[in-house]
N, C-alpha and C. Protein backbone atom coordinates (compact mmCIF):
# COMPACT_ATOMS: atom_id res chain seq x y z
N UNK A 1 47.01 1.41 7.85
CA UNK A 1 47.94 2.34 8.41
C UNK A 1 48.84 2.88 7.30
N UNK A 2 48.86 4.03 7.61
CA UNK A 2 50.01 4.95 6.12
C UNK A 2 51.17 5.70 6.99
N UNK A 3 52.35 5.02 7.37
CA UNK A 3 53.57 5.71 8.23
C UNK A 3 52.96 5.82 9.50
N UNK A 4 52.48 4.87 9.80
CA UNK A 4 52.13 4.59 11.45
C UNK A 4 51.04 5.36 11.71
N UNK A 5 50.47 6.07 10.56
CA UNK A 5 48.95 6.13 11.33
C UNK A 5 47.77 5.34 10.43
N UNK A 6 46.41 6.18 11.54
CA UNK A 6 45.27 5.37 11.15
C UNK A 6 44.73 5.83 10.01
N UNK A 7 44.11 5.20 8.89
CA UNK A 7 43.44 6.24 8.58
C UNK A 7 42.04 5.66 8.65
N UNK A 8 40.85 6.57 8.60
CA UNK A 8 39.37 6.28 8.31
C UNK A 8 39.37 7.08 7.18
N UNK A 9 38.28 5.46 6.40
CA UNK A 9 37.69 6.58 4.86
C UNK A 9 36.06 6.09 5.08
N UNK A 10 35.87 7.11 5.12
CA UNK A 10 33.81 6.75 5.47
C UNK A 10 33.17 7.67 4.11
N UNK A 11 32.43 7.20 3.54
CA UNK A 11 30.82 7.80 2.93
C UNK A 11 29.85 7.86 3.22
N UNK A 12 28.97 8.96 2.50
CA UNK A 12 27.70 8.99 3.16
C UNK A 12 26.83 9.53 1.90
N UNK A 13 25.57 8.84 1.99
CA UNK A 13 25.15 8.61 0.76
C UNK A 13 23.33 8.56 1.43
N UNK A 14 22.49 9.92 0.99
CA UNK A 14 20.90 10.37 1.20
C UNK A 14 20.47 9.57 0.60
N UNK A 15 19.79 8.49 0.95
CA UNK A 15 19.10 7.11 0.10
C UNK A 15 17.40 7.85 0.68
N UNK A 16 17.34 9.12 0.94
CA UNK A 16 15.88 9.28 1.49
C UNK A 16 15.11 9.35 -0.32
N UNK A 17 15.66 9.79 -1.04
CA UNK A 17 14.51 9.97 -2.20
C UNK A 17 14.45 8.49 -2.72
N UNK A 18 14.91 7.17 -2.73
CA UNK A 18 14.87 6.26 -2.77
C UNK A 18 13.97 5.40 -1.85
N UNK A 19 14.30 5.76 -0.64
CA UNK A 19 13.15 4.98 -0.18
C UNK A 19 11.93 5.58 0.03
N UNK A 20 11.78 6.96 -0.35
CA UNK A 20 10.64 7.15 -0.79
C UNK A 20 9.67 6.67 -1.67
N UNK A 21 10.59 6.10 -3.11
CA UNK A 21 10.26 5.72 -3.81
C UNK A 21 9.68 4.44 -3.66
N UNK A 22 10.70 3.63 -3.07
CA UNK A 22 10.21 2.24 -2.32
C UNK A 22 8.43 2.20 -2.03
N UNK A 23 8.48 2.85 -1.16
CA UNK A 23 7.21 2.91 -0.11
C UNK A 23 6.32 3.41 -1.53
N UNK A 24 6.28 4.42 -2.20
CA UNK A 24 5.20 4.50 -3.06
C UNK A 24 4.98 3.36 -3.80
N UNK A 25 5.74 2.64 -4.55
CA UNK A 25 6.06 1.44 -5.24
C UNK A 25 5.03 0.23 -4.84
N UNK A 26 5.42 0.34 -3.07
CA UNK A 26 5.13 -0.44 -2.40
C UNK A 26 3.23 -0.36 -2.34
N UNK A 27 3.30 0.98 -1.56
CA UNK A 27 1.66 1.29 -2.29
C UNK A 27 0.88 1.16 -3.39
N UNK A 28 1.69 1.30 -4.40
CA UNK A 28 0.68 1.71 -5.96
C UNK A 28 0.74 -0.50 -5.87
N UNK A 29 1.62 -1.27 -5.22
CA UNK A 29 1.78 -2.67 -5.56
C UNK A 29 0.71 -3.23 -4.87
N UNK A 30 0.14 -2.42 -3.74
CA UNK A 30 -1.10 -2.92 -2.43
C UNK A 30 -2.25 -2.93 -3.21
N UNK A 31 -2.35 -1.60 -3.87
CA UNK A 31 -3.79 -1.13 -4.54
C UNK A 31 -3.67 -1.59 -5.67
N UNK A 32 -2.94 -1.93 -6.43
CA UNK A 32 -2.90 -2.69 -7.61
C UNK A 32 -3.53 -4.17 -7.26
N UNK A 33 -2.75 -4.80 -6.20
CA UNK A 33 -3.44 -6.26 -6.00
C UNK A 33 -5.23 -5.98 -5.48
N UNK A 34 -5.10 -5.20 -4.65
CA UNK A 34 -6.49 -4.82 -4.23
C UNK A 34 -7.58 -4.53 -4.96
N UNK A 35 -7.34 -3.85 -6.29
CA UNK A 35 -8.00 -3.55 -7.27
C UNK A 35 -8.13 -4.93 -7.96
N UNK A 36 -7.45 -6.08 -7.96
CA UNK A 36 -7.56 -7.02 -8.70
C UNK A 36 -8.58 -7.94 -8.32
N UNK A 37 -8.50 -8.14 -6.61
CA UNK A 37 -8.89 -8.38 -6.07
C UNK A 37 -10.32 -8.42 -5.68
N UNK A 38 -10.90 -7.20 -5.57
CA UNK A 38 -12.02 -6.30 -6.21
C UNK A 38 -12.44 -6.85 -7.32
N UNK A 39 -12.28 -6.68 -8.25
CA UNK A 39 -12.18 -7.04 -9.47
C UNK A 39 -12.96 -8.73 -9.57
N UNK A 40 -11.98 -9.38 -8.83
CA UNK A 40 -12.58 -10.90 -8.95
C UNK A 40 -13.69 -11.02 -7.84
N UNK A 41 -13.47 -10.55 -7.10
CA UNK A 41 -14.63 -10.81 -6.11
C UNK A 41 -16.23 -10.21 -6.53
N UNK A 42 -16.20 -9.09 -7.13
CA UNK A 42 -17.33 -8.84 -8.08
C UNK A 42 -17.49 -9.78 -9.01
N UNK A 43 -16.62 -9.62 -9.60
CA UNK A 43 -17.54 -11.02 -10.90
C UNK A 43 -17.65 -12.42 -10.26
N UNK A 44 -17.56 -13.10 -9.23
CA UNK A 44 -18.01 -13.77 -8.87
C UNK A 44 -19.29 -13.57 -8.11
N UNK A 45 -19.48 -12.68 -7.71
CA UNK A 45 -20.36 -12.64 -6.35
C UNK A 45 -21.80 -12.74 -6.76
N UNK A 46 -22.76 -13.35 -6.23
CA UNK A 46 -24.26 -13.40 -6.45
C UNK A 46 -24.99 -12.05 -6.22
N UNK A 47 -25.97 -11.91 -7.31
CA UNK A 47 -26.20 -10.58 -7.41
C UNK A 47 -27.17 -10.21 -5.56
N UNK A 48 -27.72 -11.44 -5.01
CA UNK A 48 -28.15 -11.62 -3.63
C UNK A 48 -27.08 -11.00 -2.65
N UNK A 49 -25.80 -10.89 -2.89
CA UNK A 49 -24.90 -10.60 -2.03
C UNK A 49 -23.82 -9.37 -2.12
N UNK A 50 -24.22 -9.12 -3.29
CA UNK A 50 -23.53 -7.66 -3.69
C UNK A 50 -23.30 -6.67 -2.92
N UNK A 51 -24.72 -6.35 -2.18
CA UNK A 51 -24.40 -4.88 -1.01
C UNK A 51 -23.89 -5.65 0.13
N UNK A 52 -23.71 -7.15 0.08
CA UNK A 52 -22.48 -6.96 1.47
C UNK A 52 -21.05 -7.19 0.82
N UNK A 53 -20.95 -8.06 -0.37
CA UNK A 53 -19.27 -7.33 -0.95
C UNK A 53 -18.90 -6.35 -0.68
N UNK A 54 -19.78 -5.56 -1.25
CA UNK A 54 -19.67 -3.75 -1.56
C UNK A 54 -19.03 -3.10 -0.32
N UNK A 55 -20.18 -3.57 0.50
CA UNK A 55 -19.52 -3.41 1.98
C UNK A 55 -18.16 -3.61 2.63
N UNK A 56 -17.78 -4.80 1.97
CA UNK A 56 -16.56 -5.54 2.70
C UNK A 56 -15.71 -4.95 2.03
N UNK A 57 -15.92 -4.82 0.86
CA UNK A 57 -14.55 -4.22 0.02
C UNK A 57 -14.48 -2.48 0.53
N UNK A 58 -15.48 -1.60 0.95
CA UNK A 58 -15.20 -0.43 1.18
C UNK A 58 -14.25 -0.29 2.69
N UNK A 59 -14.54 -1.15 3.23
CA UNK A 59 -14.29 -1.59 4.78
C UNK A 59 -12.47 -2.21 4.63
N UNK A 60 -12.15 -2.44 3.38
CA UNK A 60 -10.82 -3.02 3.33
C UNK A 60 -10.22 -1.91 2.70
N UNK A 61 -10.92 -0.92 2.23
CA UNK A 61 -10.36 -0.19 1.24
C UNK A 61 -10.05 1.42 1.96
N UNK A 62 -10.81 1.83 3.00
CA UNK A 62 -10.51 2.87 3.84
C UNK A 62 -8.67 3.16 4.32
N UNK A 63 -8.94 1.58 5.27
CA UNK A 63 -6.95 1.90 5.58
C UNK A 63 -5.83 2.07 4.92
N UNK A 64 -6.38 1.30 3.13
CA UNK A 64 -5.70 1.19 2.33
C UNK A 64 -5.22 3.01 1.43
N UNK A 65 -6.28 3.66 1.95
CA UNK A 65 -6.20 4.98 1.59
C UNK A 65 -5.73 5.95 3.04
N UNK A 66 -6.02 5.48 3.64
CA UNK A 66 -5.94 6.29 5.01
C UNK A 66 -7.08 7.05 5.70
N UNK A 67 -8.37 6.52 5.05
CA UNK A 67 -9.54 7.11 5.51
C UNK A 67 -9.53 6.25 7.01
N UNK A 68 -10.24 7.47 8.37
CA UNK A 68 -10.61 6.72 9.20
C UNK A 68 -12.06 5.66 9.30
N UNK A 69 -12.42 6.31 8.85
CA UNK A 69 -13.91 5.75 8.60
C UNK A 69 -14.60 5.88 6.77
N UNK A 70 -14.90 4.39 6.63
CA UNK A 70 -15.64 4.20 5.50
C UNK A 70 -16.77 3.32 5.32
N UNK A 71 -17.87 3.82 5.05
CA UNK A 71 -18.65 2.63 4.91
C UNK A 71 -20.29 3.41 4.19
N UNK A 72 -21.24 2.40 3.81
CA UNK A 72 -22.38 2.96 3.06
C UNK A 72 -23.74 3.47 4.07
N UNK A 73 -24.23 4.44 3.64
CA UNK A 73 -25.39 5.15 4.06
C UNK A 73 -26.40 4.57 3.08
N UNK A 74 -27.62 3.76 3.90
CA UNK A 74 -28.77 3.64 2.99
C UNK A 74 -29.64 4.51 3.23
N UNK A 75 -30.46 4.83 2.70
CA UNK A 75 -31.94 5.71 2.81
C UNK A 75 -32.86 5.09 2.55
């Protein structure tokens, strides 16, 4: 109170380009582990089992991009 009145002191502060940033951060941190991930699961995998890795990893890797649908066409 300043001579019997109220006062309010408020701020306001656009944190939108920030948490934009967040969320990309957050993404490039998903596909970074994912890629690692990838990464080890190939060099382990038996060359017998490769086209279903391949598989599994395209199948994890769609939402991670925002594709609705991903997966392999054989001929």
């Amino acid at each position: 109170m300043v001579d019997g009145e109220a006062l309010i002191h408020g701020a306001c502060v656009d944190v939108t380009e920030m948490s934009q940033l967040g969320a990309q951060l957050s993404t490039q941190t998903n596909l970074h582990r994912f890629a690692r991930d990838v990464a080890n699961r190939l060099l382990r995998c038996a060359d017998d089992a490769l086209i279903n890795v391949i598989r599994q990893i395209i199948l994890e890797l769609g939402p991670l991009i925002g594709a609705c649908h991903a997966g392999i066409m054989q001929r």
